[in-house]
N, C-alpha and C. Protein backbone atom coordinates (compact mmCIF):
# COMPACT_ATOMS: atom_id res chain seq x y z
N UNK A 1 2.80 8.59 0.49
CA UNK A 1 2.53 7.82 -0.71
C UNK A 1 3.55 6.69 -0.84
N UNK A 2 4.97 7.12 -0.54
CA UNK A 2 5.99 6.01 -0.73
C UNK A 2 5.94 5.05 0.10
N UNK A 3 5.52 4.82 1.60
CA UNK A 3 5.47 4.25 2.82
C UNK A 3 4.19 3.55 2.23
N UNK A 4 2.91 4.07 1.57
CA UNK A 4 1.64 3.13 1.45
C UNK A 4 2.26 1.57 0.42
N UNK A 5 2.29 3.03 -1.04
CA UNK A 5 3.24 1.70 -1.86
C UNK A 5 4.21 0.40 -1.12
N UNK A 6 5.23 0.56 -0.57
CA UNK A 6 6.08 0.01 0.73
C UNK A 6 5.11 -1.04 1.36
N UNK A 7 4.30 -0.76 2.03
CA UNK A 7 3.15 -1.45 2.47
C UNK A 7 2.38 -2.40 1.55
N UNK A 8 1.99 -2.09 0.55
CA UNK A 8 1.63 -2.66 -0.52
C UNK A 8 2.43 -4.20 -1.01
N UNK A 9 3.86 -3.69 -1.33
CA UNK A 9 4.47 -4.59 -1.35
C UNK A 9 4.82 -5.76 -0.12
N UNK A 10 4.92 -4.96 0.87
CA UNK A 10 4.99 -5.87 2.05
C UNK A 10 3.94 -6.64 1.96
N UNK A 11 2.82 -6.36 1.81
CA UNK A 11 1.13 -7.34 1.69
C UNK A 11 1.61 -8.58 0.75
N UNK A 12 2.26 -8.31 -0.19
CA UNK A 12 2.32 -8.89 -1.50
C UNK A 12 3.11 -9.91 -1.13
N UNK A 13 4.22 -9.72 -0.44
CA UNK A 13 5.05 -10.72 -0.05
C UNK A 13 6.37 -10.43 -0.87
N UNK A 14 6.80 -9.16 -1.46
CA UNK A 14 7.55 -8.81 -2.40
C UNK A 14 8.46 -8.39 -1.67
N UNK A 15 8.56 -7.66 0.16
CA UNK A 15 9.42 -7.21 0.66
C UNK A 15 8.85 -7.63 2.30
N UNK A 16 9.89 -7.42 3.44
CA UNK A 16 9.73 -7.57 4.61
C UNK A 16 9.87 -6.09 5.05
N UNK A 17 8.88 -5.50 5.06
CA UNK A 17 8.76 -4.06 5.71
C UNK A 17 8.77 -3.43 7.20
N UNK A 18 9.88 -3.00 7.94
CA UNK A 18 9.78 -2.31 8.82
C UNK A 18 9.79 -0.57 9.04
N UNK A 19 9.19 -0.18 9.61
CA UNK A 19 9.36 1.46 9.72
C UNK A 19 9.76 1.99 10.99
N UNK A 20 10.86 2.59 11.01
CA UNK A 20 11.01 3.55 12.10
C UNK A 20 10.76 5.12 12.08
N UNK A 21 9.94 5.75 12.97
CA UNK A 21 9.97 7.30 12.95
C UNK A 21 11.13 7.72 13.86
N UNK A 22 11.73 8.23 12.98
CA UNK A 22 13.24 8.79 13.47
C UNK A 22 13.26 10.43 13.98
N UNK A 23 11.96 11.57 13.65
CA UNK A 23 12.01 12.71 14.33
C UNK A 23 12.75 13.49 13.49
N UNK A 24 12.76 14.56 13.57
CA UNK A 24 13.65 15.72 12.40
C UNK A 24 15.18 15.63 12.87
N UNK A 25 15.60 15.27 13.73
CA UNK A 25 16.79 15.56 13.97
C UNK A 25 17.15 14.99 14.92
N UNK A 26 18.71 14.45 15.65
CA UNK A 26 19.51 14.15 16.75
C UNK A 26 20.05 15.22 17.52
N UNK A 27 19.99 15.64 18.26
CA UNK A 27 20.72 16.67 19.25
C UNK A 27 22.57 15.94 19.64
N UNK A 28 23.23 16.14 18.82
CA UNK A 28 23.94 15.77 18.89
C UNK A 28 25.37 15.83 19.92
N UNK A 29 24.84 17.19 20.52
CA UNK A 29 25.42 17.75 21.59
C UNK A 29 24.77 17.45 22.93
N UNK A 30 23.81 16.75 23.14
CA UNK A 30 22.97 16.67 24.14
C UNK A 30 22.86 15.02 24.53
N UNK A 31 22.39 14.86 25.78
CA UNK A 31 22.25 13.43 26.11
C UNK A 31 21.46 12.10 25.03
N UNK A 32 20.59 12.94 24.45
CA UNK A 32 19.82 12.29 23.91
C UNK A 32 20.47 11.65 22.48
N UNK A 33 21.62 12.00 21.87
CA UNK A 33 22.05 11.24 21.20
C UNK A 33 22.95 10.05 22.09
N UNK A 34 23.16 9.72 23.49
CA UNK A 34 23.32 8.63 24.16
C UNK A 34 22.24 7.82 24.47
N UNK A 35 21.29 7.91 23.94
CA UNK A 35 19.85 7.13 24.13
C UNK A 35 20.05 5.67 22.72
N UNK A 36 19.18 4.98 23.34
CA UNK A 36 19.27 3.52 22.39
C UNK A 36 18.42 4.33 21.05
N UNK A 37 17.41 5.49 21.18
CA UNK A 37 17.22 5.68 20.35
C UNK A 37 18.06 6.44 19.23
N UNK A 38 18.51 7.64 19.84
CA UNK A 38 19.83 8.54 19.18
C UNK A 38 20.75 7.42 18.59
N UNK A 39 21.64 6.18 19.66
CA UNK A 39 22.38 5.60 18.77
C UNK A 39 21.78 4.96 17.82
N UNK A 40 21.12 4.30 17.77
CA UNK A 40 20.20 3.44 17.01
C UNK A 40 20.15 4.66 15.53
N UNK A 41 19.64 6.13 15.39
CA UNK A 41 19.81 6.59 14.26
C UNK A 41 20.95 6.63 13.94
N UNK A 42 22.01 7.13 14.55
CA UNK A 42 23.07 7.26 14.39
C UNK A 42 24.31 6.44 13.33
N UNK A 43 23.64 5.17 14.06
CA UNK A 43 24.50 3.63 13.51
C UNK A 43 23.41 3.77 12.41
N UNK A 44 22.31 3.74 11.66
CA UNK A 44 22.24 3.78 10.41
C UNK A 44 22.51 4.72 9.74
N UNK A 45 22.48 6.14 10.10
CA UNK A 45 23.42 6.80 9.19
C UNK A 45 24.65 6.96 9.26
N UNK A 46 25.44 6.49 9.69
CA UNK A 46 26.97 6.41 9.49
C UNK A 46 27.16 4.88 8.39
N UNK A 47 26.20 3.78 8.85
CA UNK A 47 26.10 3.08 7.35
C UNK A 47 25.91 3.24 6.59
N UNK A 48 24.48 4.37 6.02
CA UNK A 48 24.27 4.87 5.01
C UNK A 48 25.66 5.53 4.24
N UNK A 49 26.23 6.07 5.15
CA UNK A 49 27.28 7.06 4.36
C UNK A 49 28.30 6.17 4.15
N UNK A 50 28.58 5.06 4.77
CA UNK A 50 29.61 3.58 4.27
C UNK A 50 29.52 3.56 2.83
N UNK A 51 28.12 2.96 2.95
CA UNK A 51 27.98 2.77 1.54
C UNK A 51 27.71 3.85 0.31
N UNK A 52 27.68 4.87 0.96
CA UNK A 52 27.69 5.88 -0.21
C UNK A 52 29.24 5.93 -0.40
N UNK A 53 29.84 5.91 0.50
CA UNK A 53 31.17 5.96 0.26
C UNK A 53 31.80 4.44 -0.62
N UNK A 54 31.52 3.44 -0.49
CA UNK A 54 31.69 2.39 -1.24
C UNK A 54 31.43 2.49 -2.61
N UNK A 55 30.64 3.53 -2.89
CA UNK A 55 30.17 3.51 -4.71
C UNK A 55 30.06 4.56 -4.91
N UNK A 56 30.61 5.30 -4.18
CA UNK A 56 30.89 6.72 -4.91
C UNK A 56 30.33 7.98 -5.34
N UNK A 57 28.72 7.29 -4.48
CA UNK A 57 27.62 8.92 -4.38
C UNK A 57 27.64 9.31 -3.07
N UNK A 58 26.88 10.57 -2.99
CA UNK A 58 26.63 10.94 -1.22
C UNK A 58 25.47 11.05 -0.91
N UNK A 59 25.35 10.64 0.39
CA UNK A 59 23.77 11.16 1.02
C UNK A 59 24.37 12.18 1.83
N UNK A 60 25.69 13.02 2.00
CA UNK A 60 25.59 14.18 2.90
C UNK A 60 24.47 14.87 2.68
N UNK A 61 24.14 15.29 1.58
CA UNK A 61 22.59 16.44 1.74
C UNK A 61 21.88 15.97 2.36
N UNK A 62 21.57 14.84 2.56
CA UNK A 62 20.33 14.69 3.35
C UNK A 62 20.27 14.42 4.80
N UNK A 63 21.80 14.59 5.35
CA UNK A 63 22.23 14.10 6.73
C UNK A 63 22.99 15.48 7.00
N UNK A 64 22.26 16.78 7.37
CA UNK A 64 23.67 17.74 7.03
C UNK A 64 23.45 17.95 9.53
N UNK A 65 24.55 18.05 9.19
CA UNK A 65 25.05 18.61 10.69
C UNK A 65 24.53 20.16 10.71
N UNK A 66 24.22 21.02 11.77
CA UNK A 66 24.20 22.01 11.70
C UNK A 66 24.14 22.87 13.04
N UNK A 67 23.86 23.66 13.80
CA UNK A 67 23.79 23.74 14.50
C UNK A 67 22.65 24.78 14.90
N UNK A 68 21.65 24.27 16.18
CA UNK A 68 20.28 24.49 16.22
C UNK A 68 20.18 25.78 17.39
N UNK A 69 19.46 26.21 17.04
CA UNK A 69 18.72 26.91 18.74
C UNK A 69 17.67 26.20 18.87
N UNK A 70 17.45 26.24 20.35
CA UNK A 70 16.39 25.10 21.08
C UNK A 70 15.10 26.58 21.21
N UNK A 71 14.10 26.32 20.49
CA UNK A 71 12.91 27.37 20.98
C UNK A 71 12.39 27.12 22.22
N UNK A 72 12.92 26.72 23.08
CA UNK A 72 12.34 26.21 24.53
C UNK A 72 13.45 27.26 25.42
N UNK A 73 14.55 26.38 25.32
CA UNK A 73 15.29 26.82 26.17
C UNK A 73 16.31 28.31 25.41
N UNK A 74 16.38 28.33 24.36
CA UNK A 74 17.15 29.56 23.71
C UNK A 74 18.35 28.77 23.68
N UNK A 75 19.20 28.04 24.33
CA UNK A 75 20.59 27.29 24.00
C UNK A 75 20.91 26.91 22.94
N UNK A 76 22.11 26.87 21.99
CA UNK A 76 21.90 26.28 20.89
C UNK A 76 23.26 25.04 21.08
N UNK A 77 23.08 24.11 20.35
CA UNK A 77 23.63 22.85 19.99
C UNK A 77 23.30 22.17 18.69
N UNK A 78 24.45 21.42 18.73
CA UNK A 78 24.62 20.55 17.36
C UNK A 78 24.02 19.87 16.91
N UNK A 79 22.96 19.40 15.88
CA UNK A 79 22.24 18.74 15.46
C UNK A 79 22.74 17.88 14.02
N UNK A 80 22.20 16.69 14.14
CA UNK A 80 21.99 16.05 12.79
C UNK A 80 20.22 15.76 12.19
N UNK A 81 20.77 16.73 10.95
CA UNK A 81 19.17 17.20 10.80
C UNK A 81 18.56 16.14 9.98
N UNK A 82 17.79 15.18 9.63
CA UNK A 82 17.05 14.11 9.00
C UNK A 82 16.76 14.36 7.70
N UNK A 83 16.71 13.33 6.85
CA UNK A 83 15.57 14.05 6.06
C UNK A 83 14.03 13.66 6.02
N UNK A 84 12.47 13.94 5.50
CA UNK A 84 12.17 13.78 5.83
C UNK A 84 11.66 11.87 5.71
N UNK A 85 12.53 11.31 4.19
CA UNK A 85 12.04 10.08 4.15
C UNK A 85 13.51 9.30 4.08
N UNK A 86 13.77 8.59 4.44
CA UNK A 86 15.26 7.55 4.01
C UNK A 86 14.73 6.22 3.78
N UNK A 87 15.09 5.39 3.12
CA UNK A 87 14.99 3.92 2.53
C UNK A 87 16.16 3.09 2.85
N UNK A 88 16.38 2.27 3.25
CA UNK A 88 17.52 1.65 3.25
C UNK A 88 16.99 0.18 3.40
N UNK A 89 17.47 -0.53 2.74
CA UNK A 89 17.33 -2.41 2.05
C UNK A 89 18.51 -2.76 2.38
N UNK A 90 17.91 -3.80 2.85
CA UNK A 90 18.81 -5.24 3.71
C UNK A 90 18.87 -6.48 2.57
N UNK A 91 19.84 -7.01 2.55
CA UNK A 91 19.84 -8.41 2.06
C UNK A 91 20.53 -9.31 2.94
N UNK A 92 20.02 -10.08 3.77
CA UNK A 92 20.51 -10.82 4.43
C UNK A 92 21.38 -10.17 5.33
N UNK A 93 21.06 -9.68 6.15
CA UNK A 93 21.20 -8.26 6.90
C UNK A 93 22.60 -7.59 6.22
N UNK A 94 23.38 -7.16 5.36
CA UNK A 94 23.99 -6.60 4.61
C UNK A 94 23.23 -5.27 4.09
N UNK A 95 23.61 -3.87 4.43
CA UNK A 95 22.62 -3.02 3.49
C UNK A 95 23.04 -2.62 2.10
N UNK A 96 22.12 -3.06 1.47
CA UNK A 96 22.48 -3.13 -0.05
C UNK A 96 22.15 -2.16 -0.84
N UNK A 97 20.98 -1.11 -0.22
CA UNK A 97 20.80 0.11 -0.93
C UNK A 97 20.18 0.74 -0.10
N UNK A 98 20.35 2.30 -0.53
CA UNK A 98 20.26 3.27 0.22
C UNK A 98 19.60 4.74 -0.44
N UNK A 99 18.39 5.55 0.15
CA UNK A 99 17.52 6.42 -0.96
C UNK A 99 17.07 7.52 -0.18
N UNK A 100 17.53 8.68 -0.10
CA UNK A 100 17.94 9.64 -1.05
C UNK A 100 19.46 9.37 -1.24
N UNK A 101 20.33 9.53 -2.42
CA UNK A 101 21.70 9.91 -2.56
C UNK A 101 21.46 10.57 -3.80
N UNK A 102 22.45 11.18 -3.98
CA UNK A 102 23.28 11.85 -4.97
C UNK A 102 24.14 11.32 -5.73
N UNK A 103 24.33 11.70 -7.23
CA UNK A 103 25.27 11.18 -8.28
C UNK A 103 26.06 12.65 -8.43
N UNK A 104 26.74 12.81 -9.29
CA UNK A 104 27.34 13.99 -9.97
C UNK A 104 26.38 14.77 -10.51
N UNK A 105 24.81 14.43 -11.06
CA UNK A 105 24.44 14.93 -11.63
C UNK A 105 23.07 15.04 -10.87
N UNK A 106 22.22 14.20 -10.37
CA UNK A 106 21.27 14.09 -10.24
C UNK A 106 20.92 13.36 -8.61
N UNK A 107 19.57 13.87 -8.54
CA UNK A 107 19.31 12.98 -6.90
C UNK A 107 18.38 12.17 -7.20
N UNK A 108 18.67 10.70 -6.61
CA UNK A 108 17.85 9.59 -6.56
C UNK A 108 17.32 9.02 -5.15
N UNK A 109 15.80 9.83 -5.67
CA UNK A 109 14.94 9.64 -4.34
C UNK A 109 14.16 8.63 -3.82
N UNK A 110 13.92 8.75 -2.44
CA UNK A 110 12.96 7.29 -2.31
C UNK A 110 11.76 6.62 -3.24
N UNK A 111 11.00 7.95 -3.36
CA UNK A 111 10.35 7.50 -4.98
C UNK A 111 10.63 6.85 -5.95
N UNK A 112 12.20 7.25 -6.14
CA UNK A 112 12.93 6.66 -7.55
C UNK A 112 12.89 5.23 -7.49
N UNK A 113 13.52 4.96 -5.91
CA UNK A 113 13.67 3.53 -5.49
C UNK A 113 12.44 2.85 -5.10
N UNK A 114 11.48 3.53 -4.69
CA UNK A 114 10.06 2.61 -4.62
C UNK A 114 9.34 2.26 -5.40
N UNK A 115 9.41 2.77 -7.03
CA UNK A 115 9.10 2.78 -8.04
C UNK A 115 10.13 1.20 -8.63
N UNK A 116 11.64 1.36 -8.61
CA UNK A 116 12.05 0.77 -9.18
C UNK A 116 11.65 -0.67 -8.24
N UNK A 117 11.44 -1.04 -6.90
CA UNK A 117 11.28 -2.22 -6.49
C UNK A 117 10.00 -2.65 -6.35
N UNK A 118 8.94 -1.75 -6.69
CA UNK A 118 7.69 -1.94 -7.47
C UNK A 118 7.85 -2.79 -8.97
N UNK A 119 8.53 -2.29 -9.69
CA UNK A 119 8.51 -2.61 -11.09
C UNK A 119 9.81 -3.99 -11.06
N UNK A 120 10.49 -4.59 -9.91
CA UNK A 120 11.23 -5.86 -9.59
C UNK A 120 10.42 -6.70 -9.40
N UNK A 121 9.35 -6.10 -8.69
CA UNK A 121 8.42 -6.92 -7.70
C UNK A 121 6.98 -7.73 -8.90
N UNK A 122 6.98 -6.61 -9.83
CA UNK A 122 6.06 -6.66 -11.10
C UNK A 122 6.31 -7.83 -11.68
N UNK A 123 7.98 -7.43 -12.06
CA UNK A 123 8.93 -8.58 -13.15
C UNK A 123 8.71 -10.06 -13.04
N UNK A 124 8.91 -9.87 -11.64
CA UNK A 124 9.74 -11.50 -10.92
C UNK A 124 8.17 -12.51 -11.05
N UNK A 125 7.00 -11.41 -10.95
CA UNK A 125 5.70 -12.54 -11.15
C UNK A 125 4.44 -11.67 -11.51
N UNK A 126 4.06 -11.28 -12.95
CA UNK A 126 3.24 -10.52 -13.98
C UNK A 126 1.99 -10.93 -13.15
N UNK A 127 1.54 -12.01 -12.46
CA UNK A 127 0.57 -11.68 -12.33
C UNK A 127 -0.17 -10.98 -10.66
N UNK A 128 0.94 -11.36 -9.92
CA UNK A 128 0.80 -10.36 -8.69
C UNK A 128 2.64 -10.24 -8.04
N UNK A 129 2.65 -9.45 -7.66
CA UNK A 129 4.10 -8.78 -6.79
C UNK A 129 4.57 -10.50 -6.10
N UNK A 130 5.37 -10.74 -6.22
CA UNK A 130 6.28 -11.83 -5.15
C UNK A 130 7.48 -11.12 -5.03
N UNK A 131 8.32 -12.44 -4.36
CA UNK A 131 9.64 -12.12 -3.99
C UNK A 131 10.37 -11.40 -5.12
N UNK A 132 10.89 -10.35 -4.49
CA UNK A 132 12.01 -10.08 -5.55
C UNK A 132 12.99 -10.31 -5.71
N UNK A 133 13.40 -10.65 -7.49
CA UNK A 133 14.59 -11.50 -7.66
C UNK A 133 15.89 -10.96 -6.68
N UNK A 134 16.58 -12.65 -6.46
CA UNK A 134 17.68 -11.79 -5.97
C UNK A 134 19.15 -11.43 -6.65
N UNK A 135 19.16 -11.08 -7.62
CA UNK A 135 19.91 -10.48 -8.63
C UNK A 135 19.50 -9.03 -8.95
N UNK A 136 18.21 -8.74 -8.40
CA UNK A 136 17.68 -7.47 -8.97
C UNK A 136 18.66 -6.44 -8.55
N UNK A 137 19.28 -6.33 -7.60
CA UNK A 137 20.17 -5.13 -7.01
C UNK A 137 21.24 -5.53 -6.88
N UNK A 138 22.76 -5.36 -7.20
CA UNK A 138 23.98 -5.86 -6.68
C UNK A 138 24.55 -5.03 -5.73
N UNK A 139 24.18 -4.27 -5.09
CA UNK A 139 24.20 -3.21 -3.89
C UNK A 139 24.84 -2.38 -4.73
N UNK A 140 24.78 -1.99 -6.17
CA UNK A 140 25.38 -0.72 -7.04
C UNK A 140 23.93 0.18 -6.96
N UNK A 141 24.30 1.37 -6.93
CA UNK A 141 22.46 2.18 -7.30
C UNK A 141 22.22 2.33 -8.21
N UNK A 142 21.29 2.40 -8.59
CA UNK A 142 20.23 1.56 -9.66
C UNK A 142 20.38 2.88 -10.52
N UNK A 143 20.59 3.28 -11.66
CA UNK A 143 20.44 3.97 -12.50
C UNK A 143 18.73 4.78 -13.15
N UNK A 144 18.77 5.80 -12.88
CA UNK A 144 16.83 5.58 -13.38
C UNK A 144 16.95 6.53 -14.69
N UNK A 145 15.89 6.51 -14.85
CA UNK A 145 15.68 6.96 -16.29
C UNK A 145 16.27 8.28 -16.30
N UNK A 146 16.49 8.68 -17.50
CA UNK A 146 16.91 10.21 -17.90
C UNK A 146 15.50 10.94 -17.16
N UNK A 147 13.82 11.24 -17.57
CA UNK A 147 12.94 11.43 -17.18
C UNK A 147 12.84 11.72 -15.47
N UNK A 148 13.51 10.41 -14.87
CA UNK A 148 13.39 11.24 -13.58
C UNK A 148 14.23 11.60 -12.89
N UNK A 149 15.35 11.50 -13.61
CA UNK A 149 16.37 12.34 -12.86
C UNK A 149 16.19 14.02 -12.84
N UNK A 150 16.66 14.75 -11.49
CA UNK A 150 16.18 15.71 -11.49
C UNK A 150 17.57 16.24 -10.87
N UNK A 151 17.96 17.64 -10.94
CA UNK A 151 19.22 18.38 -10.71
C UNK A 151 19.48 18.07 -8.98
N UNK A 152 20.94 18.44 -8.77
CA UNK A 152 20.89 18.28 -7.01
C UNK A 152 20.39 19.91 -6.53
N UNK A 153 19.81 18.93 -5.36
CA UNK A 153 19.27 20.55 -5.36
C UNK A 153 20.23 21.36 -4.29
N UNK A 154 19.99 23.16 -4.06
CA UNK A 154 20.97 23.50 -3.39
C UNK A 154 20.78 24.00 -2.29
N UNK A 155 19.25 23.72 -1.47
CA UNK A 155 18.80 23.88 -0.57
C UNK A 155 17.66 22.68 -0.25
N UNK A 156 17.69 22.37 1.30
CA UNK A 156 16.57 21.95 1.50
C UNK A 156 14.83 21.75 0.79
N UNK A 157 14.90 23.09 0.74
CA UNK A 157 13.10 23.42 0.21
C UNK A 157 13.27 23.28 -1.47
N UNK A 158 14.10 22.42 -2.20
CA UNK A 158 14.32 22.04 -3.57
C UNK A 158 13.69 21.07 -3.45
N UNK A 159 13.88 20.12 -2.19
CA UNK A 159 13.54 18.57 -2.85
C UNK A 159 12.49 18.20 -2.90
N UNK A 160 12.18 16.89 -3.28
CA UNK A 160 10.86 16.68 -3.51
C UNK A 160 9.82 16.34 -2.39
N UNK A 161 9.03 16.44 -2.05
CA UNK A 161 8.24 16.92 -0.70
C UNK A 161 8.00 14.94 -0.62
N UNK A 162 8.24 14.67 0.97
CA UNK A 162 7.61 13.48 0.94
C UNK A 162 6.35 13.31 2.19
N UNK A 163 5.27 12.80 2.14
CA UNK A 163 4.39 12.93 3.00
C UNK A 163 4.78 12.12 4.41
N UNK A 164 4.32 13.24 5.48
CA UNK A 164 4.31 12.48 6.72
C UNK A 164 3.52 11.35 7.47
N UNK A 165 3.78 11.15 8.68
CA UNK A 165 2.90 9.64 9.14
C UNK A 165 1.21 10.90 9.15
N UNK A 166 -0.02 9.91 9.85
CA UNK A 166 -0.88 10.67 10.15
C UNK A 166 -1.30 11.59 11.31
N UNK A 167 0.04 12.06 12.05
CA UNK A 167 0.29 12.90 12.85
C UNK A 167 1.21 13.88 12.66
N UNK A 168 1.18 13.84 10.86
CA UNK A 168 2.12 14.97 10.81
C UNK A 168 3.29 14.97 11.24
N UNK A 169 4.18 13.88 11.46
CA UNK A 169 5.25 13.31 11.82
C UNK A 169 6.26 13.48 10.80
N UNK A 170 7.59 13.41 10.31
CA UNK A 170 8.35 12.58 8.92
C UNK A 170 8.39 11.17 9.35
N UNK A 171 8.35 10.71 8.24
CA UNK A 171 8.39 9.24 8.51
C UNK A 171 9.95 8.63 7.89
N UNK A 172 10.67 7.73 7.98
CA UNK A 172 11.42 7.30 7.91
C UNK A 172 11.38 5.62 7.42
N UNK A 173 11.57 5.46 6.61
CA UNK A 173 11.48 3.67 6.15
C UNK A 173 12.67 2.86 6.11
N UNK A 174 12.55 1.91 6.89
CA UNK A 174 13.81 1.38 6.90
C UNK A 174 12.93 -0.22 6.20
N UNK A 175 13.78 -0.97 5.25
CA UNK A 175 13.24 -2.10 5.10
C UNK A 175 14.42 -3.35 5.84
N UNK A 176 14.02 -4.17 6.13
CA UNK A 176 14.84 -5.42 6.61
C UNK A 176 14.54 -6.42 5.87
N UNK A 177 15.61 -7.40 5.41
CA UNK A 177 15.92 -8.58 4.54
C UNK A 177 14.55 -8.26 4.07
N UNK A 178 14.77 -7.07 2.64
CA UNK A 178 14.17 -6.71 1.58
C UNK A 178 14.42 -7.52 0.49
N UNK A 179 15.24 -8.09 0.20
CA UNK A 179 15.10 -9.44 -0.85
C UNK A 179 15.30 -11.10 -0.15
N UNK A 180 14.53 -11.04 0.42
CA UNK A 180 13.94 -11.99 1.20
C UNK A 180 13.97 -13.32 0.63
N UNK A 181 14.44 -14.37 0.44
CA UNK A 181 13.75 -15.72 -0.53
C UNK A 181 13.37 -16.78 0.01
């Protein structure tokens, strides 16, 4: 649902939409996090967590390390487990926001954030989606309503379910120079 919306806006001309399917996890002990693909996740979540670290929430829950058994081979190794949707916005290649994180109190999900750059995208021109302003975000996270803030949760199977590609995949959204002008 969040990836269609996403799309939507991309049509509109409100955002420059790219998607990567990133897979449940990195084998982090294994070759395959030396692949352009492994680094390639890698280097965005160690940015993600930059900037969580810059303002003072976390996306650790949604990036947790752990360590796997392989149902193939029985071996087990280190994994970085995904979640199943991430958001992350570019401004002029700078990443300026980042979705799922955590506050002290509450988790602000890609929903939260696809909703809120839906309703930027609304603002900036009532009668169809354009560019969104570029003041709308100062790379601080966006505060959302009391209503949808929801507790952190303390397991995986708490959060809010996000739909996969049409192969039953997780999908992963990355946007690039998302406030575009």
């Amino acid at each position: 649902m969040q990836l269609s919306r996403l799309r939507r806006l991309d049509e509109a001309g409100a955002l420059d939409l790219s998607v990567s399917v990133w897979g449940r996890e990195v084998a982090l002990s294994t070759t395959a996090a030396r692949t352009d693909a492994g680094q390639s996740v890698l280097a965005r979540v160690a940015e993600a967590r930059e900037w969580a670290d810059d303002r003072g929430v976390c996306v650790d829950p949604f990036f947790e390390t752990r360590e796997v058994t392989s149902t193939l081979t029985g071996e087990a190794y280190t994994a970085l487990v995904l979640p199943v949707a991430c958001l992350l916005e570019y401004r002029e290649d700078e990443l300026r926001h980042v979705a799922p994180y955590t506050t002290d109190s509450a988790v602000h999900s890609v929903a939260d954030r696809v909703r809120i750059l839906g309703e930027s995208a609304a603002v900036a021109d009532p009668g169809e989606a354009g560019p969104l302003p570029a003041d709308s975000d100062d790379g601080q996270p966006v505060p959302t309503d009391s209503d949808s803030e929801r507790p952190i949760p303390t397991d995986r199977d708490d959060r809010e379910p996000v739909p996969a590609d049409s192969d039953g995949h997780p999908v992963s959204a990355t946007t690039a120079d998302l406030f575009r002008q």
